[in-house]
Protein backbone atom coordinates (compact mmCIF):
# COMPACT_ATOMS: atom_id res chain seq x y z
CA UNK A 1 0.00 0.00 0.00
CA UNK A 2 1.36 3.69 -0.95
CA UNK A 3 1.29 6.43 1.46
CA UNK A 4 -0.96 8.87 0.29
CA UNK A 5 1.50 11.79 0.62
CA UNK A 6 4.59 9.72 -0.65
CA UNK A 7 5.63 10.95 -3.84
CA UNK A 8 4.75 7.71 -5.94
CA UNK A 9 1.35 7.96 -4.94
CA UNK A 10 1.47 11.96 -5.72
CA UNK A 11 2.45 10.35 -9.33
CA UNK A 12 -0.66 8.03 -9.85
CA UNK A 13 -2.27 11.24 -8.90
CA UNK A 14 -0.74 13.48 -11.41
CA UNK A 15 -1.39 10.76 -14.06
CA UNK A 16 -5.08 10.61 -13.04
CA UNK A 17 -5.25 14.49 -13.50
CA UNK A 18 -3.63 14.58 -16.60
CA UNK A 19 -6.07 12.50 -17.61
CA UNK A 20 -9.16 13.57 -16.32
CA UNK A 21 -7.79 17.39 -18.13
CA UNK A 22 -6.96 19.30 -15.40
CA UNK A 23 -3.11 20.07 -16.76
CA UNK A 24 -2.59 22.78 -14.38
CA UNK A 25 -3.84 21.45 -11.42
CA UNK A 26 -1.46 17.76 -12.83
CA UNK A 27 1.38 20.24 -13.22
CA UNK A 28 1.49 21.32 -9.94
CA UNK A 29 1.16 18.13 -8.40
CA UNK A 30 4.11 17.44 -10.66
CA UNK A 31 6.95 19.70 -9.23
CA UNK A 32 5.82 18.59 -5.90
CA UNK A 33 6.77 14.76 -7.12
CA UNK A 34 9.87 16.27 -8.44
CA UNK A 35 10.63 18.30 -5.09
CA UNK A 36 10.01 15.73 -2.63
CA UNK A 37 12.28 12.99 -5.02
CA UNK A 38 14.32 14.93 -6.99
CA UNK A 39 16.49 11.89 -7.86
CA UNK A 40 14.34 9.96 -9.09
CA UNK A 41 14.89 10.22 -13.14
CA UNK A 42 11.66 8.21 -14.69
CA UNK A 43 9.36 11.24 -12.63
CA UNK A 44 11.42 13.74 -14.03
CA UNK A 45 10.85 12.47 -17.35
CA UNK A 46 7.88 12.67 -16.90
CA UNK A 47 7.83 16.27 -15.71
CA UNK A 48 9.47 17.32 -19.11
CA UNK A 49 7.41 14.95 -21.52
CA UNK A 50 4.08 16.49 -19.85
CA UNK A 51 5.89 20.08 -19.99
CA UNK A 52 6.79 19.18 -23.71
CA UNK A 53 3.08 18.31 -24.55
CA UNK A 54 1.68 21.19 -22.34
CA UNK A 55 3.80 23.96 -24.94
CA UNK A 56 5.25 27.59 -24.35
CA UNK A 57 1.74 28.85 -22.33
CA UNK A 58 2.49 26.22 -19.56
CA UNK A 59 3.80 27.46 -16.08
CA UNK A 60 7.42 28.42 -14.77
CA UNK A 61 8.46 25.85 -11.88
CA UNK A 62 7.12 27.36 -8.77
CA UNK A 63 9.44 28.78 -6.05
């Protein structure tokens, strides 16, 4: 069973918002992934393939 805050369950839920349409609310769920595993290189693939398909209008990282 996953935590619900660990980050691979914060990744099921990205991939459920991506594809339910909510990209923003996915993309912010996304640099949270990245921030609280920032090693771990098959989420931050993941980040940039979603950034890729999102295009120039998506959001700056937050800081």
């Amino acid at each position: 069973m996953l935590a619900p805050e660990s980050a691979r369950a914060l990744r099921v839920l990205m991939a459920v918002l991506t594809v339910s349409g909510d990209t923003d609310e996915a993309l912010k769920v996304r640099f949270e992934v990245v921030r609280r595993n920032p090693f771990d290189t098959d989420i931050r693939a993941d980040l940039g393939a979603r950034l890729t398909q999102a295009g120039p209008s998506c959001c700056a990282p937050p800081r």
